[in-house]
Protein backbone atom coordinates (compact mmCIF):
# COMPACT_ATOMS: atom_id res chain seq x y z
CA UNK A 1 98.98 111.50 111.05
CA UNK A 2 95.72 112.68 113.17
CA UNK A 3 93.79 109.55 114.38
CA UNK A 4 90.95 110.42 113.13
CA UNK A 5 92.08 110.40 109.55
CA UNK A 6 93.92 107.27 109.75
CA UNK A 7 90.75 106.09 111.03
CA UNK A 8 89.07 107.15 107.84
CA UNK A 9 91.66 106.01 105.54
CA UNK A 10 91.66 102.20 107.43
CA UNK A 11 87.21 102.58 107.15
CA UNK A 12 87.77 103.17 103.41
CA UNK A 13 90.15 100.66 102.71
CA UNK A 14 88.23 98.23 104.25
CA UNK A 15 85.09 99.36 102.73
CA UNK A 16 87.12 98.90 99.19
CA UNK A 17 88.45 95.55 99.69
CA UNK A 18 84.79 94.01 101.22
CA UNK A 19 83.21 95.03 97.88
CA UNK A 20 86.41 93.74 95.80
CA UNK A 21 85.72 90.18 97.71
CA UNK A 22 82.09 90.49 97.24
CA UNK A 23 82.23 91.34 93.35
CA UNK A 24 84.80 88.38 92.77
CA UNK A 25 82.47 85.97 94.56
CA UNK A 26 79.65 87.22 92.05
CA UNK A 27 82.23 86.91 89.02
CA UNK A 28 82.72 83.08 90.40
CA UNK A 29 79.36 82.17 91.06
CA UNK A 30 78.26 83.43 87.28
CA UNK A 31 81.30 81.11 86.01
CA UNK A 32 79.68 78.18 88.42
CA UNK A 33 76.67 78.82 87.14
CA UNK A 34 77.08 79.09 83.70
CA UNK A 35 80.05 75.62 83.51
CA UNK A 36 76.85 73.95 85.24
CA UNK A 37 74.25 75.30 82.52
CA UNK A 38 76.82 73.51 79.78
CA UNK A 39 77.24 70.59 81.55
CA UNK A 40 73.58 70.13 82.69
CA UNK A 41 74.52 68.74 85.87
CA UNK A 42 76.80 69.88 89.12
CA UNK A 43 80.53 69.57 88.25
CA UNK A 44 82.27 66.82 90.04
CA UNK A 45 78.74 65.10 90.21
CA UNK A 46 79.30 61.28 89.09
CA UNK A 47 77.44 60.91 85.40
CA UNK A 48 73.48 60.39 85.44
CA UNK A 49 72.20 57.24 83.24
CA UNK A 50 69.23 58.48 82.22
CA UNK A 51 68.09 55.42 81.15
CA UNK A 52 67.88 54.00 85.09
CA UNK A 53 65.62 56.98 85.97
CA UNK A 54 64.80 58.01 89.30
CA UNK A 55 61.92 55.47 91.01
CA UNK A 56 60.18 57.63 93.81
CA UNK A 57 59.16 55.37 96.83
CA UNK A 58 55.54 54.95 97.97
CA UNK A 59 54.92 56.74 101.24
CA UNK A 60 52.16 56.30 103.68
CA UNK A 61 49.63 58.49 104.31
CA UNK A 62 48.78 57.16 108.12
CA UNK A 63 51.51 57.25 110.51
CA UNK A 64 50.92 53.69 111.33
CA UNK A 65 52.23 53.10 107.34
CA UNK A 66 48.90 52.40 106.34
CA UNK A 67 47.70 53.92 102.77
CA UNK A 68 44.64 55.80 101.66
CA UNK A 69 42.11 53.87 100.71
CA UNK A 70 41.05 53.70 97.11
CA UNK A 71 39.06 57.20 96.26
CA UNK A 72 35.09 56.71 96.04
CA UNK A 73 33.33 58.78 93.24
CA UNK A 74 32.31 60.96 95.50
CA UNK A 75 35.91 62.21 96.88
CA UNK A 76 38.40 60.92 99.28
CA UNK A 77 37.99 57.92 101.88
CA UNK A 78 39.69 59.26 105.14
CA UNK A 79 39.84 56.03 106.33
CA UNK A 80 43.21 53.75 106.32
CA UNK A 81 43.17 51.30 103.99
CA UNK A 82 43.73 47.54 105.56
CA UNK A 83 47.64 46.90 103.85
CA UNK A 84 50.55 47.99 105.17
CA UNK A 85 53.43 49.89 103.59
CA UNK A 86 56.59 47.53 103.49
């Protein structure tokens, strides 16, 4: 067989099986995505308690882990409060 058909032949095929992959990746990620609508959550993810609830921690808003002092009526104080995060 000429070279340059084989060549053409082996681009095709190759061309064929990268958009076979590609479409069965799509076909799994719709079944991820929909098993994870049902569930509500990531599969394999421990259960959530909803009743514990998520506590977000105070940050600091001065690199030193000072915070904000309180706002006058006026608009913000940009000067650190005297307490410390802990």
């Amino acid at each position: 067989m000429h070279p340059e058909f084989l060549r053409e032949m082996t681009d095709q095929r190759s061309r064929e099986m990268r958009a076979r992959a590609h479409q069965a990746r799509l076909a799994r990620l719709a079944r991820l995505a929909s098993v994870v609508s049902r569930r509500g959550r990531h599969p394999g993810a421990a259960p959530v308690d909803e009743a514990d609830g998520f506590v977000i921690p105070v940050i600091p808003d001065y690199v030193d882990g000072s915070f904000r002092a309180e706002v006058a009526a006026g608009g913000a104080s940009q000067e650190p409060a005297a307490h410390r995060a802990a």
